[in-house]
C-alpha atoms as a PDB file:
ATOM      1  CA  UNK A   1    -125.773 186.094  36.733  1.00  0.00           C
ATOM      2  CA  UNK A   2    -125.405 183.225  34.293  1.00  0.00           C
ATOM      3  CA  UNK A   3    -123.139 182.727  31.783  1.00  0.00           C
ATOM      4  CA  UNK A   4    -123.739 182.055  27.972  1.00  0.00           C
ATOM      5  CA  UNK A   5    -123.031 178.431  27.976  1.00  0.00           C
ATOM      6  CA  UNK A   6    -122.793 178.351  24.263  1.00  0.00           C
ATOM      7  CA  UNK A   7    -119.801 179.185  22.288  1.00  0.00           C
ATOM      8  CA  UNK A   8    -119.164 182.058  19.473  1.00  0.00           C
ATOM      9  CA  UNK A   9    -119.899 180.837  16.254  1.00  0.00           C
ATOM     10  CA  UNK A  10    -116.930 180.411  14.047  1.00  0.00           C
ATOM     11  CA  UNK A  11    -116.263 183.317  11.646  1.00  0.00           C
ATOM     12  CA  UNK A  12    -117.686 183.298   8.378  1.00  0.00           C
ATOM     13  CA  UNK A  13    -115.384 181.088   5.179  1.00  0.00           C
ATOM     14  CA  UNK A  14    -114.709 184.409   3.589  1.00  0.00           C
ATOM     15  CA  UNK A  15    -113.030 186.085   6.708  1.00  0.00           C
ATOM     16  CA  UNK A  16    -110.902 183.612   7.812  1.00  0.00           C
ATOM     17  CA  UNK A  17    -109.106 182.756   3.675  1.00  0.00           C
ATOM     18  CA  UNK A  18    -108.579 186.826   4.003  1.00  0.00           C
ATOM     19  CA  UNK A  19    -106.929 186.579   7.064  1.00  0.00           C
ATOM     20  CA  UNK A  20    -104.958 183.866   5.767  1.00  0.00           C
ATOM     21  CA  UNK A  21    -104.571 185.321   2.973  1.00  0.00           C
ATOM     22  CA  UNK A  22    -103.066 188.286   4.537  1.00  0.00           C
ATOM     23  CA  UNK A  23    -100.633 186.567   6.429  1.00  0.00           C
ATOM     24  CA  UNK A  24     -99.141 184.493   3.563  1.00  0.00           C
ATOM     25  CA  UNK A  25     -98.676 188.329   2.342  1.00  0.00           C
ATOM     26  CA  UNK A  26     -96.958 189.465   5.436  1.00  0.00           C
ATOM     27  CA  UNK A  27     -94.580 186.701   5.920  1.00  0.00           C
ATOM     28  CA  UNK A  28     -93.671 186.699   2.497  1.00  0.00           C
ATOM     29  CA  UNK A  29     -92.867 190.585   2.383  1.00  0.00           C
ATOM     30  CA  UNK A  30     -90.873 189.712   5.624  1.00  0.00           C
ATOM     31  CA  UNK A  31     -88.913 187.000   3.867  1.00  0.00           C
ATOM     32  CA  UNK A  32     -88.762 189.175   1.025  1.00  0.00           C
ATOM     33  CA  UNK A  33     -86.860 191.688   2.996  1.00  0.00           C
ATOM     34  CA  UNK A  34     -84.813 188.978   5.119  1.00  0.00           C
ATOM     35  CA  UNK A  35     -83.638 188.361   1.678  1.00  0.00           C
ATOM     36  CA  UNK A  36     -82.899 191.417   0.916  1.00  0.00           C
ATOM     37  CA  UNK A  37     -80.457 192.623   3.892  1.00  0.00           C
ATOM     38  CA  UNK A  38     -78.541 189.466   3.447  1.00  0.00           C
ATOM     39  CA  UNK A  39     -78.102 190.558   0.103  1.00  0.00           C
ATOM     40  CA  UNK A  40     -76.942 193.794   0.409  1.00  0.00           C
ATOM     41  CA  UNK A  41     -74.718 192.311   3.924  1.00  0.00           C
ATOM     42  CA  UNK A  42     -72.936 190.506   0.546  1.00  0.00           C
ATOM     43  CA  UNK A  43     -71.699 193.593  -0.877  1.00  0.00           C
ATOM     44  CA  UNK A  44     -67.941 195.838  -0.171  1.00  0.00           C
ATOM     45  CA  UNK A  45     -69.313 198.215   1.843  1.00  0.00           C
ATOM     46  CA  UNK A  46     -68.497 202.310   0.741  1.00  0.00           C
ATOM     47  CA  UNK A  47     -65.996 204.728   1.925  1.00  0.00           C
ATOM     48  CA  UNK A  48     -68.780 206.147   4.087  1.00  0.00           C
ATOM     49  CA  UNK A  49     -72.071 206.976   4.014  1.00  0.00           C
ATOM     50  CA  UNK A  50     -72.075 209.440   1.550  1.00  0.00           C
ATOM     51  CA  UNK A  51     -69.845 208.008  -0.690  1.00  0.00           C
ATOM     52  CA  UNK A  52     -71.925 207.476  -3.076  1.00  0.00           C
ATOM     53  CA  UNK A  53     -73.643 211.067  -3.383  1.00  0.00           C
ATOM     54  CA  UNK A  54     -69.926 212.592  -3.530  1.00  0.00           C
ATOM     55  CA  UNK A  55     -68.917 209.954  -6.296  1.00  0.00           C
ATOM     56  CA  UNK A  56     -71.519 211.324  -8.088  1.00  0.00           C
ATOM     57  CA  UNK A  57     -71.406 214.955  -7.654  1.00  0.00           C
ATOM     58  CA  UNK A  58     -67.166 214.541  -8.619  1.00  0.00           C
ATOM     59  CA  UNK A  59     -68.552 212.966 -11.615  1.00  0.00           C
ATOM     60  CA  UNK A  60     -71.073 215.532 -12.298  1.00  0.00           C
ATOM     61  CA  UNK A  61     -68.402 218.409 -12.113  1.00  0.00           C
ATOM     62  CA  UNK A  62     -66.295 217.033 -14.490  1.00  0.00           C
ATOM     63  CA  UNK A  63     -68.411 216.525 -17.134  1.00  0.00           C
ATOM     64  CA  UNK A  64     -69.787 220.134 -16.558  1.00  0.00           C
ATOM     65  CA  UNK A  65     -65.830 221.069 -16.827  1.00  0.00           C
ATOM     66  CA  UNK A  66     -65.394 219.000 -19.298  1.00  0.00           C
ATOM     67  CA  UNK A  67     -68.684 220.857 -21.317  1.00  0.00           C
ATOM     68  CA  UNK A  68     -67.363 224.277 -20.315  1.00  0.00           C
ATOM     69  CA  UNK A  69     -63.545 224.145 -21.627  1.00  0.00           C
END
């Protein structure tokens, strides 16, 4: 048994600026969300974690109170 002595030949132009290409997209949708978190980090948190969708439905009922009487 003998081994190849001569090497792979290097991937075409085309495949290796899509590769690259693809991982200028990936670390700039992980930045992307880095950015994001530390955003959000930034801001009061709520009274829990439904706070929000309770806010809203108090707010809902009394404008349908509000419409009825």
């Amino acid at each position: 048994m003998t081994a190849d002595p001569s090497p792979a030949p290097p991937p075409p132009a085309r495949r290796r600026w899509l590769g690259a290409a693809l991982t200028l997209l990936l670390i700039a949708a992980m930045v992307a969300g880095a950015v994001y978190l530390v955003q959000r980090a930034k801001t009061p948190a709520a009274a829990g974690p439904s706070a929000g969708r309770r806010a809203a439905r108090v707010a809902d009922s009394a404008v349908a109170a509000a419409a009825a009487g």
